[in-house]
PDB file of N, CA and C in Angstrom:
ATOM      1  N   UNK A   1      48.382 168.941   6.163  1.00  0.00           N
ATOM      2  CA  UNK A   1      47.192 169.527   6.722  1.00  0.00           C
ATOM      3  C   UNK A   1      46.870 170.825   5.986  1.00  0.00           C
ATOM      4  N   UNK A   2      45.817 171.131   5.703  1.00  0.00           N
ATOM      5  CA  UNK A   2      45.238 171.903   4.775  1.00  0.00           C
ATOM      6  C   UNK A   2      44.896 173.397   5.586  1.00  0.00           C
ATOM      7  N   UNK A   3      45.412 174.573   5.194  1.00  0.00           N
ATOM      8  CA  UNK A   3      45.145 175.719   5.668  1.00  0.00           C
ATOM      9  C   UNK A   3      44.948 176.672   5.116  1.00  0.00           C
ATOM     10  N   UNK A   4      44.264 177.416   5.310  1.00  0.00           N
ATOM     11  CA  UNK A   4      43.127 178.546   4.578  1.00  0.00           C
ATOM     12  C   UNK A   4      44.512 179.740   4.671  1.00  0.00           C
ATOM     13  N   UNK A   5      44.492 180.525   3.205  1.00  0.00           N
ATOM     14  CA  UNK A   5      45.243 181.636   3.351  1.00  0.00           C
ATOM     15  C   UNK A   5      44.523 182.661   3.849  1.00  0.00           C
ATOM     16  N   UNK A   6      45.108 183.793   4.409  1.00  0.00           N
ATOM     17  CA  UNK A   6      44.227 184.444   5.243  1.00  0.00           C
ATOM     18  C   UNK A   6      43.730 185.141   4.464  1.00  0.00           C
ATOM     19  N   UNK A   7      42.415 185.923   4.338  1.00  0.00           N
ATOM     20  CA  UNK A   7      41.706 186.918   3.266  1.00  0.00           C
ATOM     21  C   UNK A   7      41.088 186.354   2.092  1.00  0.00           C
ATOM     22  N   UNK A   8      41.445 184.970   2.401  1.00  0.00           N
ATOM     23  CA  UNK A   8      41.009 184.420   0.725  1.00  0.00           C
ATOM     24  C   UNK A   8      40.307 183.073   0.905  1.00  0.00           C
ATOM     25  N   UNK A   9      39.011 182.823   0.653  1.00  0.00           N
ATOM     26  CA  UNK A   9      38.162 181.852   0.304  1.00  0.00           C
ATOM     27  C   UNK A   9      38.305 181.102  -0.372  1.00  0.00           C
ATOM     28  N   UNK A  10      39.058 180.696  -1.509  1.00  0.00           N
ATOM     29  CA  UNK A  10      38.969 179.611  -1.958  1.00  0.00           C
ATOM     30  C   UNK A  10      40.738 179.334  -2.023  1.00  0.00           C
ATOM     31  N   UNK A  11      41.469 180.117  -1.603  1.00  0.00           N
ATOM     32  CA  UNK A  11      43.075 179.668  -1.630  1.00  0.00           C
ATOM     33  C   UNK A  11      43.414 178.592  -0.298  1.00  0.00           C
ATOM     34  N   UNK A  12      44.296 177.777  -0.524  1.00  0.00           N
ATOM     35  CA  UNK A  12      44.810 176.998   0.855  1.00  0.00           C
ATOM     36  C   UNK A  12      46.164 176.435   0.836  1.00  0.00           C
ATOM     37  N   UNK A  13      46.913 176.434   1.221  1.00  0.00           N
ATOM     38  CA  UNK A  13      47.953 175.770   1.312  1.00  0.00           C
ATOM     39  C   UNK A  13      48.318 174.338   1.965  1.00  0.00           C
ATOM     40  N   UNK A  14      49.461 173.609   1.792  1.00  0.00           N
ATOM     41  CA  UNK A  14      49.460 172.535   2.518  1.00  0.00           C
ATOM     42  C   UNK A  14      50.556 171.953   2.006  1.00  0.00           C
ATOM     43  N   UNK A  15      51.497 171.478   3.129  1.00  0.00           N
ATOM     44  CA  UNK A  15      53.115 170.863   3.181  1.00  0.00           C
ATOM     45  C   UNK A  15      52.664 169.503   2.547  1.00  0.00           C
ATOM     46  N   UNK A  16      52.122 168.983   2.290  1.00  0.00           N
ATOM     47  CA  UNK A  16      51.973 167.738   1.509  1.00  0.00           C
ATOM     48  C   UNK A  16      51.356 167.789   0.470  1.00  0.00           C
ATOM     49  N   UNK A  17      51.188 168.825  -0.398  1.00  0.00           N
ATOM     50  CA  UNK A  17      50.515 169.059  -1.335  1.00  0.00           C
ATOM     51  C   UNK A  17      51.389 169.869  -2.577  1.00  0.00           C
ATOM     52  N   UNK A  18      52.121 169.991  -3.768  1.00  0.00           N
ATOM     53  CA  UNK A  18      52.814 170.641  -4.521  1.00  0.00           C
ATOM     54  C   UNK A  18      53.618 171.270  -3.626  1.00  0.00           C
ATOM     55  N   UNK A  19      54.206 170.835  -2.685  1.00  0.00           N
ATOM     56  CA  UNK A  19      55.348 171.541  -2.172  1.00  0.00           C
ATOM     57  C   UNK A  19      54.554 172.613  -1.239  1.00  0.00           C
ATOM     58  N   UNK A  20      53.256 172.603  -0.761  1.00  0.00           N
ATOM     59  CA  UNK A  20      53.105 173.730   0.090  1.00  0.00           C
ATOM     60  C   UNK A  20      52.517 175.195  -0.823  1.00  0.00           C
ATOM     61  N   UNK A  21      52.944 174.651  -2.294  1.00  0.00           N
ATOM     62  CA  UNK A  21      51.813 175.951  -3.044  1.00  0.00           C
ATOM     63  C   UNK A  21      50.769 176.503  -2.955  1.00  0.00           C
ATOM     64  N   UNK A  22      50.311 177.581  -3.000  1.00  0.00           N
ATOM     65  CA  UNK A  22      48.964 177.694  -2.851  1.00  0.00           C
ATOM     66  C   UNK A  22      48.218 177.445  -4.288  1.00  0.00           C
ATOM     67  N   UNK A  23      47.115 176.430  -3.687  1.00  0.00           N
ATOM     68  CA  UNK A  23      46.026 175.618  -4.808  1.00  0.00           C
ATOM     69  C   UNK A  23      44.779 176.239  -4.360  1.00  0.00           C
ATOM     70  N   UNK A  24      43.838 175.883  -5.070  1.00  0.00           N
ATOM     71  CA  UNK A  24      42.454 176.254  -4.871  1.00  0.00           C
ATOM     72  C   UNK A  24      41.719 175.214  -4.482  1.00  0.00           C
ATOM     73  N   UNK A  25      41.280 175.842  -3.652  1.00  0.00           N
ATOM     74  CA  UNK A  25      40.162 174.657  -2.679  1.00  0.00           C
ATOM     75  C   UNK A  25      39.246 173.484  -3.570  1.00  0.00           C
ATOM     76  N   UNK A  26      39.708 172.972  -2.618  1.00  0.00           N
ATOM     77  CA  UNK A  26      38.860 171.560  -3.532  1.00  0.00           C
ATOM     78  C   UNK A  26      39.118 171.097  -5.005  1.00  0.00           C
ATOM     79  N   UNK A  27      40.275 171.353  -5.025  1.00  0.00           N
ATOM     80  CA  UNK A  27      40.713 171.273  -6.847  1.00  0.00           C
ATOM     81  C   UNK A  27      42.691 170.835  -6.566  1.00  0.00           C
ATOM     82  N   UNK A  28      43.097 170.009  -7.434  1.00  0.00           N
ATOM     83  CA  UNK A  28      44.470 170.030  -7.462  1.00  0.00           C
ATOM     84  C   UNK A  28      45.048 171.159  -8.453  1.00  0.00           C
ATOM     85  N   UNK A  29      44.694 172.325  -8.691  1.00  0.00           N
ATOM     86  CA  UNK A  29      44.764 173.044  -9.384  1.00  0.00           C
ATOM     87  C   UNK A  29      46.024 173.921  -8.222  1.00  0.00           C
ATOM     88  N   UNK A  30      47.073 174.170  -9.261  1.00  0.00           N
ATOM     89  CA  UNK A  30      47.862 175.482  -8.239  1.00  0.00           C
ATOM     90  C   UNK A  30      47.526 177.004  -8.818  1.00  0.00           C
ATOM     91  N   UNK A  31      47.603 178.082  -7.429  1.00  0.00           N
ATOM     92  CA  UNK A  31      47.357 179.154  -8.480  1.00  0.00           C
ATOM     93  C   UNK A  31      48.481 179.547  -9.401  1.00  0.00           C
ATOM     94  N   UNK A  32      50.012 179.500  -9.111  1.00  0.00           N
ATOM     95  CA  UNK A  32      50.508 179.158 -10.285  1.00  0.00           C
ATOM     96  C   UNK A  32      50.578 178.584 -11.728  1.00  0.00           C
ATOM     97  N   UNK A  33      49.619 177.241 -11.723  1.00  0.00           N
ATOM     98  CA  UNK A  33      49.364 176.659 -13.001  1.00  0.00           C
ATOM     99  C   UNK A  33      47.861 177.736 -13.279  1.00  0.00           C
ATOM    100  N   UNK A  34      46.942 177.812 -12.856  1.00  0.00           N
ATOM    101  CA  UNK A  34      45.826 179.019 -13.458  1.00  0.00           C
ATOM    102  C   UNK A  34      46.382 180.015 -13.791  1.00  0.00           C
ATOM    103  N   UNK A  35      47.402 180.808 -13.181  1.00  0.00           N
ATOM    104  CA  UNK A  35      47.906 181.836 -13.565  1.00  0.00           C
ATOM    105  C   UNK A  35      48.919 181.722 -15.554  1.00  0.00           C
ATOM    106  N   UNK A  36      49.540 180.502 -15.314  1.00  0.00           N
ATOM    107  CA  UNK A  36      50.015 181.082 -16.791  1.00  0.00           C
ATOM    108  C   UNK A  36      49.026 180.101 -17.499  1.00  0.00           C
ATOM    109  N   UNK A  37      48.052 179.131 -17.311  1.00  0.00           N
ATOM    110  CA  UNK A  37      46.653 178.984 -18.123  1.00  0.00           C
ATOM    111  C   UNK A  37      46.695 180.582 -18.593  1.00  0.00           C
ATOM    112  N   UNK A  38      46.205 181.726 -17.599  1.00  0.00           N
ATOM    113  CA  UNK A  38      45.769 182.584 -17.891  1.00  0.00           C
ATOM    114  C   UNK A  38      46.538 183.373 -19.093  1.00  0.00           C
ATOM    115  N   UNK A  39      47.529 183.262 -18.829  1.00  0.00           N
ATOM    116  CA  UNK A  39      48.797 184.323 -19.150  1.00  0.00           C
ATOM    117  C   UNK A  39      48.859 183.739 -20.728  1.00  0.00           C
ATOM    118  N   UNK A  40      48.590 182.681 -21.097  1.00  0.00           N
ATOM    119  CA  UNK A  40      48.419 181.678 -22.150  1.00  0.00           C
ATOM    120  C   UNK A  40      46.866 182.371 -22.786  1.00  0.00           C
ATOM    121  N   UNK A  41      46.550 183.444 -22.623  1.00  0.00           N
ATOM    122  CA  UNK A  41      44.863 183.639 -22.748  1.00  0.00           C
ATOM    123  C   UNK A  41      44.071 182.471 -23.168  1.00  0.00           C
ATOM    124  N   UNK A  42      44.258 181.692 -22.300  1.00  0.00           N
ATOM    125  CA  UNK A  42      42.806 180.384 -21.856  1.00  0.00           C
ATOM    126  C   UNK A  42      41.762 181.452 -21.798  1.00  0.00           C
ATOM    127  N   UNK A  43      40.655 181.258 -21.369  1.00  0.00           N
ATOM    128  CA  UNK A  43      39.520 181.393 -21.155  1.00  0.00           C
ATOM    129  C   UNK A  43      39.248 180.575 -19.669  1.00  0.00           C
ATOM    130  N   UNK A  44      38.460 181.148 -18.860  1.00  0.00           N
ATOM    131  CA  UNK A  44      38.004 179.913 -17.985  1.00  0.00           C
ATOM    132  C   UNK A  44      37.351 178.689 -18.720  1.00  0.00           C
ATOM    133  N   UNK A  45      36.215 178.725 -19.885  1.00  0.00           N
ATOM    134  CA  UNK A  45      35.650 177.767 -20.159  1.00  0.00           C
ATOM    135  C   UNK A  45      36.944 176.854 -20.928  1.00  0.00           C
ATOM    136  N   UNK A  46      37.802 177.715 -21.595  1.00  0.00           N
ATOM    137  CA  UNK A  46      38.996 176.723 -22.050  1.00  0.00           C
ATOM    138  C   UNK A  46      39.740 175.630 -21.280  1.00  0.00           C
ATOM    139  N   UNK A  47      39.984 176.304 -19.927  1.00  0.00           N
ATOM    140  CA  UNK A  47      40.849 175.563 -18.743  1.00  0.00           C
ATOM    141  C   UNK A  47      40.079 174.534 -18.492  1.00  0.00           C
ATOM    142  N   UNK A  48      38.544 174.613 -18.019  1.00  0.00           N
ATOM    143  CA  UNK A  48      37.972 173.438 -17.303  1.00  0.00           C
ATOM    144  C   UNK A  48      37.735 172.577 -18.716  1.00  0.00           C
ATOM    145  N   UNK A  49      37.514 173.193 -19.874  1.00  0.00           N
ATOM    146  CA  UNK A  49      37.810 172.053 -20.863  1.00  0.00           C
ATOM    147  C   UNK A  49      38.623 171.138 -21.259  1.00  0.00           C
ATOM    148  N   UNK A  50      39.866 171.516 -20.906  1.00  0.00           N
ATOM    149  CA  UNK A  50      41.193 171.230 -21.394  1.00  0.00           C
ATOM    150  C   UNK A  50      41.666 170.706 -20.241  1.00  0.00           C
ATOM    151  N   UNK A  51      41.359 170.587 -18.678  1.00  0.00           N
ATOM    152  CA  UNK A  51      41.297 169.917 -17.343  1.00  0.00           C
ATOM    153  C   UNK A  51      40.786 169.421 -16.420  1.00  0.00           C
ATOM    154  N   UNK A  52      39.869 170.609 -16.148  1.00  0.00           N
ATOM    155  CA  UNK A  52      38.924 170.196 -15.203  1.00  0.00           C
ATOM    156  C   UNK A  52      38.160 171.331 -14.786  1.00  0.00           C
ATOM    157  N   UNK A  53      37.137 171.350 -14.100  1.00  0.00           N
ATOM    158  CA  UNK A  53      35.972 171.809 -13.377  1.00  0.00           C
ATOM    159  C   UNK A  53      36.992 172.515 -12.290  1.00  0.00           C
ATOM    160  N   UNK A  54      36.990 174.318 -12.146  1.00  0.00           N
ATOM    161  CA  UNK A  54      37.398 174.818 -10.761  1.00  0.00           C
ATOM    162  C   UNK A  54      36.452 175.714 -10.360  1.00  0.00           C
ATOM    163  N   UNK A  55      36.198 176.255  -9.319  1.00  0.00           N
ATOM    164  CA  UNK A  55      35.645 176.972  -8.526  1.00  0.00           C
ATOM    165  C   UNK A  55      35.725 178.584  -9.932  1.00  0.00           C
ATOM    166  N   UNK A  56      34.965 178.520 -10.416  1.00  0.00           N
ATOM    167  CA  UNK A  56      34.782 180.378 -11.492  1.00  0.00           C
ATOM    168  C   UNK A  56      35.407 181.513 -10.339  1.00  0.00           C
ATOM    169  N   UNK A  57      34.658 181.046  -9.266  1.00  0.00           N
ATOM    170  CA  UNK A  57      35.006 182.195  -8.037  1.00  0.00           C
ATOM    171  C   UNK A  57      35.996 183.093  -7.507  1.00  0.00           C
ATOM    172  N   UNK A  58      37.042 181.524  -7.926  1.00  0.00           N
ATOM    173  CA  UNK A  58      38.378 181.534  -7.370  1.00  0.00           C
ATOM    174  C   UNK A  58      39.339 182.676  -8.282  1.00  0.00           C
ATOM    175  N   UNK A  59      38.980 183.046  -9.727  1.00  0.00           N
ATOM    176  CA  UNK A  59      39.554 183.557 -10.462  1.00  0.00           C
ATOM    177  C   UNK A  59      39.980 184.933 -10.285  1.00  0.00           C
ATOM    178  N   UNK A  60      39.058 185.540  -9.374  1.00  0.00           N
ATOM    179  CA  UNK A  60      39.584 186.781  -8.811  1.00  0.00           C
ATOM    180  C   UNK A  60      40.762 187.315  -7.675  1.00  0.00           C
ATOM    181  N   UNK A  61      40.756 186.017  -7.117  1.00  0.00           N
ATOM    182  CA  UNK A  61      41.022 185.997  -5.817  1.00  0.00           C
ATOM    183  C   UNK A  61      42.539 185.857  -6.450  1.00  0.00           C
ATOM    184  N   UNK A  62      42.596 184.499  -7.175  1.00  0.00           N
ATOM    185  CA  UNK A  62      44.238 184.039  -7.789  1.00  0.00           C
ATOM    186  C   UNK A  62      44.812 185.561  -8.392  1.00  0.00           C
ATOM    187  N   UNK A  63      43.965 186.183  -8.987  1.00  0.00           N
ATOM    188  CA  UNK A  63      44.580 187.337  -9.924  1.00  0.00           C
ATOM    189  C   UNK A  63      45.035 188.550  -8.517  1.00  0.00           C
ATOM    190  N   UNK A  64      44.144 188.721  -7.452  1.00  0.00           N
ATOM    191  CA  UNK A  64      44.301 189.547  -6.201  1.00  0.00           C
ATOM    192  C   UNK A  64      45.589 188.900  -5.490  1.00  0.00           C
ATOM    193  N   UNK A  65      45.816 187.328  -5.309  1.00  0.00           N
ATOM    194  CA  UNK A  65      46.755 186.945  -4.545  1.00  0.00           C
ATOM    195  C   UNK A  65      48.081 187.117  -5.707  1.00  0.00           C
ATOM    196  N   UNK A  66      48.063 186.952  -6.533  1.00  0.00           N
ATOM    197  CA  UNK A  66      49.312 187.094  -7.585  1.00  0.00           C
ATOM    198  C   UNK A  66      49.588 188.558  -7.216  1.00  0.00           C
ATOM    199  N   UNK A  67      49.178 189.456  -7.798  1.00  0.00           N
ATOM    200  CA  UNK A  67      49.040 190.920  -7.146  1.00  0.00           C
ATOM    201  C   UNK A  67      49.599 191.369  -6.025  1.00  0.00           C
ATOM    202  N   UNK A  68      49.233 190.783  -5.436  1.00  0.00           N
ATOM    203  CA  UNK A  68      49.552 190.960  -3.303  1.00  0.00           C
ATOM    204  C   UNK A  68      51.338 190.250  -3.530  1.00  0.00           C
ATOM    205  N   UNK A  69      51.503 189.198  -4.161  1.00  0.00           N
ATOM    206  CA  UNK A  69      52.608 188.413  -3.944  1.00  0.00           C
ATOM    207  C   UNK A  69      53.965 189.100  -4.453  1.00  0.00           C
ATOM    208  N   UNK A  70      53.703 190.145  -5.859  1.00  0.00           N
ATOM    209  CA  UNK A  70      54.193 190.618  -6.445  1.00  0.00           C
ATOM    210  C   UNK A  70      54.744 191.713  -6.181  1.00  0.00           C
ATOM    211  N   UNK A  71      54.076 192.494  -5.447  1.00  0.00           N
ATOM    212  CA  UNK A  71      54.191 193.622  -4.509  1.00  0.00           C
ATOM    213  C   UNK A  71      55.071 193.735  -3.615  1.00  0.00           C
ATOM    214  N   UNK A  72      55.515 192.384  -2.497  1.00  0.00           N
ATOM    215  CA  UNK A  72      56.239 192.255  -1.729  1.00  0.00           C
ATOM    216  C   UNK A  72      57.457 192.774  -2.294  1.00  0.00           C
ATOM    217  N   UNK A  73      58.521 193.378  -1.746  1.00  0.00           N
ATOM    218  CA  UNK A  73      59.556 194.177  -1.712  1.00  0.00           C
ATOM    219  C   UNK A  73      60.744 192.967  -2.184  1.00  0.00           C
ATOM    220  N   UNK A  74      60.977 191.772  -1.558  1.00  0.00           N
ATOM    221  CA  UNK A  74      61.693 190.683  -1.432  1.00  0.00           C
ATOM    222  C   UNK A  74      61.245 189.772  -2.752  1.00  0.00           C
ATOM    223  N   UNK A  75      60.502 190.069  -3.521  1.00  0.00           N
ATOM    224  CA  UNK A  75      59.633 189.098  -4.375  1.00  0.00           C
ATOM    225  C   UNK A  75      60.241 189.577  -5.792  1.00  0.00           C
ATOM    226  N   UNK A  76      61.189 189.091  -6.701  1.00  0.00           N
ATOM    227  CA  UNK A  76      61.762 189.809  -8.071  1.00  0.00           C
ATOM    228  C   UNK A  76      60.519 189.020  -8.703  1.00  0.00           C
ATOM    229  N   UNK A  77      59.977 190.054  -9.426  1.00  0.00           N
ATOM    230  CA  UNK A  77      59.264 190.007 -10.351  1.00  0.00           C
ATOM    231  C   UNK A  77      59.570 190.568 -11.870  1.00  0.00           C
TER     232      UNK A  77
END
């Protein structure tokens, strides 16, 4: 069952889905896999070339939730 992370519009999670990762709405995309796309300096137009069509939107939000995740005290980064 599909559930909205809190603060974030296009993030969701779900126990039957990559283990419960958070993906981006409406896309099998995890923000993990966008993230080292990114880290890889893709381009957005590179990624949806090279995969698929995601939400442009979402790109802020993944870079804000990576951020937020990283921060946590318990989280080795």
């Amino acid at each position: 069952m599909e559930q909205a992370i809190k603060g974030y519009q296009w993030l969701i999670k779900d126990p039957d889905k990559f283990g419960g990762k958070p993906i981006i709405k409406g896309t099998r995309f995890t923000v993990s896999f966008i993230l080292s796309c990114l880290a890889e300096n893709m381009s957005y137009e590179e990624i949806i070339q090279e995969y698929s069509e995601f939400p442009r939107e979402s790109v802020p939000e993944i870079l804000k939730f990576a951020s937020e995740v990283t921060d946590i005290p318990d989280v080795a980064a």
